[in-house]
C-alpha atoms as a PDB file:
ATOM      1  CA  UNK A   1      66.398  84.744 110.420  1.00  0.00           C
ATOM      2  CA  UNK A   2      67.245  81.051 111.181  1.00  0.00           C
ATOM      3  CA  UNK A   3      68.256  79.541 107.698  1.00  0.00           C
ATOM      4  CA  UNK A   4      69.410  82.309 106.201  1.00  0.00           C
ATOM      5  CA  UNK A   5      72.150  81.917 103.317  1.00  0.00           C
ATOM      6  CA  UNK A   6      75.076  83.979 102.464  1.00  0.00           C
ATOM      7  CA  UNK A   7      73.881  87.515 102.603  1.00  0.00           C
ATOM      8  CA  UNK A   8      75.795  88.140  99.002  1.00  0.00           C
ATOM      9  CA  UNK A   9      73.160  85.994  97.221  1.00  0.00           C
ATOM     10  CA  UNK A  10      70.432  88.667  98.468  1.00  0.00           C
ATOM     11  CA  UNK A  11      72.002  91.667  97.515  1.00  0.00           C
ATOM     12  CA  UNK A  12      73.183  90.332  93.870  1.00  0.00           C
ATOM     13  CA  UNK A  13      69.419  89.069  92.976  1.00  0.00           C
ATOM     14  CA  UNK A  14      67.827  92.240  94.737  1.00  0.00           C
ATOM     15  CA  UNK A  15      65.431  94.155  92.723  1.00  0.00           C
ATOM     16  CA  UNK A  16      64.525  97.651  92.790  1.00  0.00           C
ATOM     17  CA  UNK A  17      61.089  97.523  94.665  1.00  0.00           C
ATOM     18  CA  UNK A  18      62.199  94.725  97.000  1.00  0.00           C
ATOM     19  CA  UNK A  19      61.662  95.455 100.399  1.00  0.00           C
ATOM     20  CA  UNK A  20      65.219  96.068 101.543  1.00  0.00           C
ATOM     21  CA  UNK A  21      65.683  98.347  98.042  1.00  0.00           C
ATOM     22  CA  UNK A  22      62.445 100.228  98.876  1.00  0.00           C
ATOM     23  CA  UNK A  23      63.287 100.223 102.808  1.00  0.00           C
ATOM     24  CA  UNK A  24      67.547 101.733 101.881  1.00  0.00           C
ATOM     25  CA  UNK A  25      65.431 104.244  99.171  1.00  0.00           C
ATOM     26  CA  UNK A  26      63.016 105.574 100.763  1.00  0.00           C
ATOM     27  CA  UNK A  27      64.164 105.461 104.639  1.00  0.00           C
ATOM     28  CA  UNK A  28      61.457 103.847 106.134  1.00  0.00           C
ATOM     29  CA  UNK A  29      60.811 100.494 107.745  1.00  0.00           C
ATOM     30  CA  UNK A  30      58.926  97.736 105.419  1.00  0.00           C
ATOM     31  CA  UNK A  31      56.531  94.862 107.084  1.00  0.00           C
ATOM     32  CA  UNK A  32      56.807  92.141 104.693  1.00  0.00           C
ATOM     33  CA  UNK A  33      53.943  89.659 104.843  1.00  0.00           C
ATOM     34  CA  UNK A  34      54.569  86.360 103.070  1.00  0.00           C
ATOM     35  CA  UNK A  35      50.840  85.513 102.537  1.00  0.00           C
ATOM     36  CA  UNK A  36      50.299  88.562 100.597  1.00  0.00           C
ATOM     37  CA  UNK A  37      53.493  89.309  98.940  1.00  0.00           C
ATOM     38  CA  UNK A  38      56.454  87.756  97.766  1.00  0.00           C
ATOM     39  CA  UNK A  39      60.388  88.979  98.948  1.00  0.00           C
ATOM     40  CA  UNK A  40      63.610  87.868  98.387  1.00  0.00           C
ATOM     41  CA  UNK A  41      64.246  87.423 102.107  1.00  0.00           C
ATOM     42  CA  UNK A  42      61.465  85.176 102.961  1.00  0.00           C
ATOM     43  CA  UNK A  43      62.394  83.081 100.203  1.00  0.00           C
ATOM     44  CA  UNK A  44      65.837  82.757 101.644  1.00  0.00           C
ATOM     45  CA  UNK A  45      64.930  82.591 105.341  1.00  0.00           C
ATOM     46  CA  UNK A  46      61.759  80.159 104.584  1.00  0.00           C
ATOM     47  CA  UNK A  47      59.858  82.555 106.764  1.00  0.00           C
ATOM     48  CA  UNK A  48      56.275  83.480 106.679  1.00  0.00           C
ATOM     49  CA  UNK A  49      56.577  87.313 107.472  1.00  0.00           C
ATOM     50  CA  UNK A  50      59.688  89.885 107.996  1.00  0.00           C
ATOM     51  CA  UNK A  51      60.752  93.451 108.580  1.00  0.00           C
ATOM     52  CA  UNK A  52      63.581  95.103 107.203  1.00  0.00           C
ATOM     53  CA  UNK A  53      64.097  98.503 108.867  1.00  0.00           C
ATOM     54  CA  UNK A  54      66.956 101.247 107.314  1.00  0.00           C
ATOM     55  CA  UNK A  55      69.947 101.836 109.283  1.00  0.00           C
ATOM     56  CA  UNK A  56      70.023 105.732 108.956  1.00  0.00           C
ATOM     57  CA  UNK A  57      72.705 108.427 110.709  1.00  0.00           C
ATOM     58  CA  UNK A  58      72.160 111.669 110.500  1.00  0.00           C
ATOM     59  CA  UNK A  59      74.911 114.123 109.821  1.00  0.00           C
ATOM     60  CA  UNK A  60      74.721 117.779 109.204  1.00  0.00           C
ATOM     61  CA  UNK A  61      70.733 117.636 108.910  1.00  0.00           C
ATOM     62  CA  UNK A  62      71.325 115.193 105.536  1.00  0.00           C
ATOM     63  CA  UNK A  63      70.249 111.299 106.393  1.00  0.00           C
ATOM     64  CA  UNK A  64      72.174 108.512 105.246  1.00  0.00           C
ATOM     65  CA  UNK A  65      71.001 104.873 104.476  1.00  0.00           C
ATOM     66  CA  UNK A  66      74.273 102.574 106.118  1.00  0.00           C
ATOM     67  CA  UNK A  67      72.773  99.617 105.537  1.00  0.00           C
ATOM     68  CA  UNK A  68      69.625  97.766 106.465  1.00  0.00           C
ATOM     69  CA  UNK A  69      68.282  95.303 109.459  1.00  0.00           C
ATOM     70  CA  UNK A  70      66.175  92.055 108.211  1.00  0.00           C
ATOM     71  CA  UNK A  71      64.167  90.072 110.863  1.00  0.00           C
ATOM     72  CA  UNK A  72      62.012  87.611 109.718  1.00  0.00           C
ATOM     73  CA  UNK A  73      59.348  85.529 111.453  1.00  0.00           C
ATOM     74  CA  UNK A  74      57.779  82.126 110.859  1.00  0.00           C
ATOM     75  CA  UNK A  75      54.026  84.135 112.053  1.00  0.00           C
ATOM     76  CA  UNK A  76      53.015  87.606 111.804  1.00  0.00           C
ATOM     77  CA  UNK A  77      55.672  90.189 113.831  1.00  0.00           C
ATOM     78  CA  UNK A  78      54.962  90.230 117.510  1.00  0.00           C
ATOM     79  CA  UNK A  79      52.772  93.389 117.469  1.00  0.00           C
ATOM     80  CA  UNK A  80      53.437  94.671 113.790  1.00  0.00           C
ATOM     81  CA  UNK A  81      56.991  94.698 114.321  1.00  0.00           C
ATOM     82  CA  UNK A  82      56.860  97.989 115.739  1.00  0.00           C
ATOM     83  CA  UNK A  83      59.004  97.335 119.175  1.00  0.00           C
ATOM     84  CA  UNK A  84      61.059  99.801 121.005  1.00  0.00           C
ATOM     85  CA  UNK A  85      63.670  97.012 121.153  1.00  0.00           C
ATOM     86  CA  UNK A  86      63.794  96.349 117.644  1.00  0.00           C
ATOM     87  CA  UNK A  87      64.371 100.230 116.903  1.00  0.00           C
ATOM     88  CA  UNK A  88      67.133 100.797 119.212  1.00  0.00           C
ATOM     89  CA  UNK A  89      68.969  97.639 118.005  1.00  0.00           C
ATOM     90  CA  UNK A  90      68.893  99.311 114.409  1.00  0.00           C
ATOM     91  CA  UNK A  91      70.095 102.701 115.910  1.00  0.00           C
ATOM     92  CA  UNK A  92      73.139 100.908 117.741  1.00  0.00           C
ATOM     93  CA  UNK A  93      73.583  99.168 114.730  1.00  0.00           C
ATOM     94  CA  UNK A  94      73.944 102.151 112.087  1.00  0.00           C
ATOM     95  CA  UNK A  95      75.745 103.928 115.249  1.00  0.00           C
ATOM     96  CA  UNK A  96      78.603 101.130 115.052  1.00  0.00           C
ATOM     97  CA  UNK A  97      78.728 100.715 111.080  1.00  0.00           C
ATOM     98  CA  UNK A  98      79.105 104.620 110.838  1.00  0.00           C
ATOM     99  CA  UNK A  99      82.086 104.477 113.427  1.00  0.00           C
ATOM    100  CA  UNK A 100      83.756 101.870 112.000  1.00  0.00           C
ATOM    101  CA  UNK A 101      83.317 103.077 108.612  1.00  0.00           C
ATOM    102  CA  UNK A 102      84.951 106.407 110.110  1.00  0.00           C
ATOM    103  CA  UNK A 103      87.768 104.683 111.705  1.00  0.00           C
ATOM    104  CA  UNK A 104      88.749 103.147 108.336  1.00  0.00           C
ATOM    105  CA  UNK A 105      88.438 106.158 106.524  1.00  0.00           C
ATOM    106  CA  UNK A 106      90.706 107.734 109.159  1.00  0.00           C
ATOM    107  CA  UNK A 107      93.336 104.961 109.255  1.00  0.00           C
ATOM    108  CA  UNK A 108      93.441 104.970 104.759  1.00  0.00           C
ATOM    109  CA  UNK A 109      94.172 108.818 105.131  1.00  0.00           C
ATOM    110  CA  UNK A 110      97.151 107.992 107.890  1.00  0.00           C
ATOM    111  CA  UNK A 111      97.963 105.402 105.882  1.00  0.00           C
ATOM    112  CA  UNK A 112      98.209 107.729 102.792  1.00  0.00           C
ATOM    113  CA  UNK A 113      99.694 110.270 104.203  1.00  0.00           C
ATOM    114  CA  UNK A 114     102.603 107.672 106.204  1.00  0.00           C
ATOM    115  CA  UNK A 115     103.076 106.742 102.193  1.00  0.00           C
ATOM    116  CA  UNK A 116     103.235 110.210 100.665  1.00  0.00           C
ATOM    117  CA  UNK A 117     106.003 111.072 103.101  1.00  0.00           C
ATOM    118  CA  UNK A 118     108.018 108.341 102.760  1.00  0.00           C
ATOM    119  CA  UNK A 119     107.487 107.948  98.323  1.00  0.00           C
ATOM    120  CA  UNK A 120     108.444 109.493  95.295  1.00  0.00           C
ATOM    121  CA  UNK A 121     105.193 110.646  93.746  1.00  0.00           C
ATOM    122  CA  UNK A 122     106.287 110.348  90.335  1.00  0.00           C
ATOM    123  CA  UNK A 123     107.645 107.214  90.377  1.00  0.00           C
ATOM    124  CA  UNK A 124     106.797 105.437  93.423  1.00  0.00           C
ATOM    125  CA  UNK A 125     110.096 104.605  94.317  1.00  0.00           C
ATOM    126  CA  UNK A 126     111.460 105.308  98.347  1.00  0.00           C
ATOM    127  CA  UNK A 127     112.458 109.098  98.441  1.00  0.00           C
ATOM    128  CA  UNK A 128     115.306 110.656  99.533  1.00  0.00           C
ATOM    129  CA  UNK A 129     114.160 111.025 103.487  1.00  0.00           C
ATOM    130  CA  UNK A 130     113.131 107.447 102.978  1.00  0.00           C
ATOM    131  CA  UNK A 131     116.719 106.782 101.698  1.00  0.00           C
ATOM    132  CA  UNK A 132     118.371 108.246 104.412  1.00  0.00           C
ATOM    133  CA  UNK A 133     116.924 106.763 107.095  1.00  0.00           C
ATOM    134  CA  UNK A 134     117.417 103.062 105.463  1.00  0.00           C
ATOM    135  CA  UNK A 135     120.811 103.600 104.686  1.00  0.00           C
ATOM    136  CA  UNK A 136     121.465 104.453 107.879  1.00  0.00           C
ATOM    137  CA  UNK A 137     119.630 100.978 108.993  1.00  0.00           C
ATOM    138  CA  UNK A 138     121.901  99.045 106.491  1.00  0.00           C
ATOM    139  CA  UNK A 139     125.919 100.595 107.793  1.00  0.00           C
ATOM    140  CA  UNK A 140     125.102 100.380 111.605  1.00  0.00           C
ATOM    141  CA  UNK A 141     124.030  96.544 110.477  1.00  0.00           C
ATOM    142  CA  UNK A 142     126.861  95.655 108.246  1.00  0.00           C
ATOM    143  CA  UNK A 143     128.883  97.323 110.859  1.00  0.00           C
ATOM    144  CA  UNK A 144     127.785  95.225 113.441  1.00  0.00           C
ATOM    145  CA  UNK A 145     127.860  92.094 111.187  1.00  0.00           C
ATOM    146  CA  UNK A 146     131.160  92.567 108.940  1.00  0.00           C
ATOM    147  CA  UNK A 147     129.380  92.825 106.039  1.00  0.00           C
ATOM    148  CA  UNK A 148     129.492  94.522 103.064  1.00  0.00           C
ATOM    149  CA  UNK A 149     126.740  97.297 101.813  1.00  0.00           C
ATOM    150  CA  UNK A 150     127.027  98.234  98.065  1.00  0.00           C
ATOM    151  CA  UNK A 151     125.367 102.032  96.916  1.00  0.00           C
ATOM    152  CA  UNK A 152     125.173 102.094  93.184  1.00  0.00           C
ATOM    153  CA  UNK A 153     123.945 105.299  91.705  1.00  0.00           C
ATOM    154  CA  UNK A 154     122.868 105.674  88.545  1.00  0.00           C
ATOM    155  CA  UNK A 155     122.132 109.554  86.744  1.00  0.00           C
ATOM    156  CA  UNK A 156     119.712 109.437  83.457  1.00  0.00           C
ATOM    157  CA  UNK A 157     121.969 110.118  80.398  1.00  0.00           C
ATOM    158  CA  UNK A 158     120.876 113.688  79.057  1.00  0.00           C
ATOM    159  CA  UNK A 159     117.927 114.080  80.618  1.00  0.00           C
ATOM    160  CA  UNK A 160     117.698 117.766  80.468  1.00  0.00           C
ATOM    161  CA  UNK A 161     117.990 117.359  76.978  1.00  0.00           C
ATOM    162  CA  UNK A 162     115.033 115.810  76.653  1.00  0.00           C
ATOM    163  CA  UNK A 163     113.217 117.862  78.648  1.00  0.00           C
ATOM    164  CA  UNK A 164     114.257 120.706  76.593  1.00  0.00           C
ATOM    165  CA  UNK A 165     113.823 119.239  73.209  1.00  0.00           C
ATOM    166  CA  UNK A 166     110.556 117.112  73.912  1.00  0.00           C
ATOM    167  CA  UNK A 167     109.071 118.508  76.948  1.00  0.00           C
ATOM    168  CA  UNK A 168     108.538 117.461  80.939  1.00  0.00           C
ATOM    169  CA  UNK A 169     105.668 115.079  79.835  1.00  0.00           C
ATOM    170  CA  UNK A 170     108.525 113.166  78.000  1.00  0.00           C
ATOM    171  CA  UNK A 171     110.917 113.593  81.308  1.00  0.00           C
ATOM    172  CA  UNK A 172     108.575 111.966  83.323  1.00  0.00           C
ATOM    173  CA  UNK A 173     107.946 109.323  81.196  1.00  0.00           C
ATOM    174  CA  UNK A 174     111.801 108.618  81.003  1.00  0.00           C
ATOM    175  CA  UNK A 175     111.566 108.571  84.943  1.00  0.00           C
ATOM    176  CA  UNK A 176     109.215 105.980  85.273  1.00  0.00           C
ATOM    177  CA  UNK A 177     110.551 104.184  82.629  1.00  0.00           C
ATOM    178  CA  UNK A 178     113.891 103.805  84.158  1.00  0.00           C
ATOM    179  CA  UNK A 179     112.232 103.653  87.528  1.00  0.00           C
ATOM    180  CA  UNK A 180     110.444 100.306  86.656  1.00  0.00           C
ATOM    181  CA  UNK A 181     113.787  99.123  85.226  1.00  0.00           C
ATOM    182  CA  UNK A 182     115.470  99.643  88.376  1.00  0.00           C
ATOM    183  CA  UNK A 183     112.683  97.896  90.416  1.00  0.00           C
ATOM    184  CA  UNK A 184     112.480  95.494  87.923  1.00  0.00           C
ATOM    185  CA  UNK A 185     116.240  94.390  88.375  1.00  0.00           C
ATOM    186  CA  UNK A 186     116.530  94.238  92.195  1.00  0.00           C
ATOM    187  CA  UNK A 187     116.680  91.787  95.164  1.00  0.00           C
ATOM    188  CA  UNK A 188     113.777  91.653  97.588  1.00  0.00           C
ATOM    189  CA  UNK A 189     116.603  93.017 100.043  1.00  0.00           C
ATOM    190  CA  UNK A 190     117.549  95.957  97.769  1.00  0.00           C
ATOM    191  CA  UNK A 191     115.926  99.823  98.277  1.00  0.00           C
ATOM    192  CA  UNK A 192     115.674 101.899  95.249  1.00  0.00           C
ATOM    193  CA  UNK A 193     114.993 105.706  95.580  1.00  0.00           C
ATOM    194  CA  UNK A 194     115.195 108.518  93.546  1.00  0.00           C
ATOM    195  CA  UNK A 195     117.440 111.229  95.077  1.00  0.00           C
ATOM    196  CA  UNK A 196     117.027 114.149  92.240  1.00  0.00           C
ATOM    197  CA  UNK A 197     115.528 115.055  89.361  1.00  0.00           C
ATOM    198  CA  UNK A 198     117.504 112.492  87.383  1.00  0.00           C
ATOM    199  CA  UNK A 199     119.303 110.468  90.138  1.00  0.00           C
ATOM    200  CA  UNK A 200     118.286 107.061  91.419  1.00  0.00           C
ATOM    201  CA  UNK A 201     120.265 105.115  94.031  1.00  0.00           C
ATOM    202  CA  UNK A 202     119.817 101.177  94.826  1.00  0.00           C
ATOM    203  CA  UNK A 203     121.216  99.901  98.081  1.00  0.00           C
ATOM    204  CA  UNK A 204     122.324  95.965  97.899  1.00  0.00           C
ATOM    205  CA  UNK A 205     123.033  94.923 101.284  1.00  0.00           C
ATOM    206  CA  UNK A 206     125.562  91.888 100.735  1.00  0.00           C
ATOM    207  CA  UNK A 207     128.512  91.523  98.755  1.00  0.00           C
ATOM    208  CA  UNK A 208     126.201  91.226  95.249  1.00  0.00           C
ATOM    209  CA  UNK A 209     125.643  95.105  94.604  1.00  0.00           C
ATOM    210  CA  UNK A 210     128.027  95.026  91.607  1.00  0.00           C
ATOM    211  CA  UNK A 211     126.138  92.769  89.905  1.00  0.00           C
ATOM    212  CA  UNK A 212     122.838  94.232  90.618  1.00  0.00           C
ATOM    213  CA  UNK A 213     124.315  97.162  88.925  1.00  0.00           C
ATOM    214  CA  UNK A 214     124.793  95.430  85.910  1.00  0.00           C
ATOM    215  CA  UNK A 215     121.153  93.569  85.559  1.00  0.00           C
ATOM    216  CA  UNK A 216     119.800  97.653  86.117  1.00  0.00           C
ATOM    217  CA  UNK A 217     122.220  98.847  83.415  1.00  0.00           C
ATOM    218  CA  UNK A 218     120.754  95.867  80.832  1.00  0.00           C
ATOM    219  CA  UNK A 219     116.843  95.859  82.033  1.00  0.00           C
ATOM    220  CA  UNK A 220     117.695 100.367  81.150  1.00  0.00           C
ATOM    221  CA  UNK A 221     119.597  99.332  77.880  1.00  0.00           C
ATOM    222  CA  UNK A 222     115.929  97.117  76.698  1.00  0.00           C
ATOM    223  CA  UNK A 223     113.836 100.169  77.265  1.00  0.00           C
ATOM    224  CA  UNK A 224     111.929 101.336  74.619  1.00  0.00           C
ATOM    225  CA  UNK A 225     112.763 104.980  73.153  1.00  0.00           C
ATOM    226  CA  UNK A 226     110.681 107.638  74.415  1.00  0.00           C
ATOM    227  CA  UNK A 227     109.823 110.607  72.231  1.00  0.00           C
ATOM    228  CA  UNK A 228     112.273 108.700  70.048  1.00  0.00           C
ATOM    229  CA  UNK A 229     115.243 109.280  72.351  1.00  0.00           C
ATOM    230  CA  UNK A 230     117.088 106.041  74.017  1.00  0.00           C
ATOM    231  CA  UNK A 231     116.845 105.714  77.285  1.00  0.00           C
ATOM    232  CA  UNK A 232     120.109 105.878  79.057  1.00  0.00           C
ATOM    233  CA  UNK A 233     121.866 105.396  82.340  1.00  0.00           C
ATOM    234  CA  UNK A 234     125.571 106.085  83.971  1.00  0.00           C
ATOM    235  CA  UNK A 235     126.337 104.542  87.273  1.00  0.00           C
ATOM    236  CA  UNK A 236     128.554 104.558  89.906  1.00  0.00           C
ATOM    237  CA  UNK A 237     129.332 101.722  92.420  1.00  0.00           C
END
């Protein structure tokens, strides 16, 4: 309706047996008339009368309330707000609100599943097919460029130990530990992945991979203990 305000401000001071509440519950359409009753819509809309009709899809014989359609008039609905027009234009509209809510369902799960194959669950670093493949990226570059690519590799310090003295739970927690140490430490140009069970890799494009080494090996040295072990790392470069 013409004057209407942000539609936020209706749907935060809606109340259960407003029309639009009553229309979403109970799946029916709701003929508002200002001189008789009072609704949160008019009063935003400075209209005299309205109709709020449920946007409802069907699926698998169960209906579903999508949303709801307001129209509001300054006079009483042109015949009782019950035209043809009115109830196709809801029908397209819970039509095109269910597809699109589909097609972002459908493009959350691809994007889900794009990130499952390319992370480490565990710790949410790159994994080791993600690894690979930038790697790859980084020597065909610095081969084309004459530039250096540093690998620095860095294996927890007796970490079946302390899967053996204080369980897997404890592993893991050493993982991520060390895994947010790692992250922690590295350029914006810098991959970390985890290649094993204990074994992280960091690739520094650039001639500064020696001393990215060192900022992982003192962010690991400030870790806290866990199951009051240190946390320890060897690397390679």
């Amino acid at each position: 309706g013409a004057g209407a305000t942000d539609p936020s401000r209706y749907l935060v001071s809606m109340t259960t047996d407003d029309a639009l509440a009553v229309s979403l519950r109970e799946h029916r359409p709701i003929l508002v008339d200002g001189a008789a009753e009072s609704s949160r819509l008019l009063e935003l809309t400075d209209q005299r009368s309205a109709l709020v009709l449920p946007l409802v899809i069907a699926r698998g014989g169960i209906e579903e309330a999508v949303g709801a359609l307001g129209l509001c008039w300054p006079a009483t609905p042109p015949a009782g707000g019950s035209d043809p027009l009115i109830a196709g234009i809801a029908d397209l509209a819970a039509t095109a609100i269910d597809r699109a809510r589909s097609l972002s369902v459908t493009a959350e799960r691809a994007e889900w599943q794009q990130r499952l194959a390319h992370t480490d669950l565990l710790t949410g670093l790159a994994n080791r097919r993600t690894f690979d493949r930038l790697l790859e990226l980084e020597l065909a570059r610095a081969g084309r460029q004459g530039t250096e690519v540093t690998l620095a590799v860095f294996d927890v310090d007796e970490f079946a130990e302390t899967n053996r003295q204080s369980g897997h739970p404890a592993g893991d927690d050493v993982l991520r530990a060390v895994a947010a140490a790692l992250a922690g430490s590295v350029r914006l140009v810098d991959t970390v992945a985890r290649l094993g069970a204990d074994e992280f890799v960091v690739i520094a494009p650039g001639s500064a991979g020696t001393v990215v080494a060192r900022r992982v090996l003192e962010a690991v040295g400030q870790l806290e203990e866990v199951a009051g072990r240190r946390v320890s790392v060897s690397a390679g470069v």
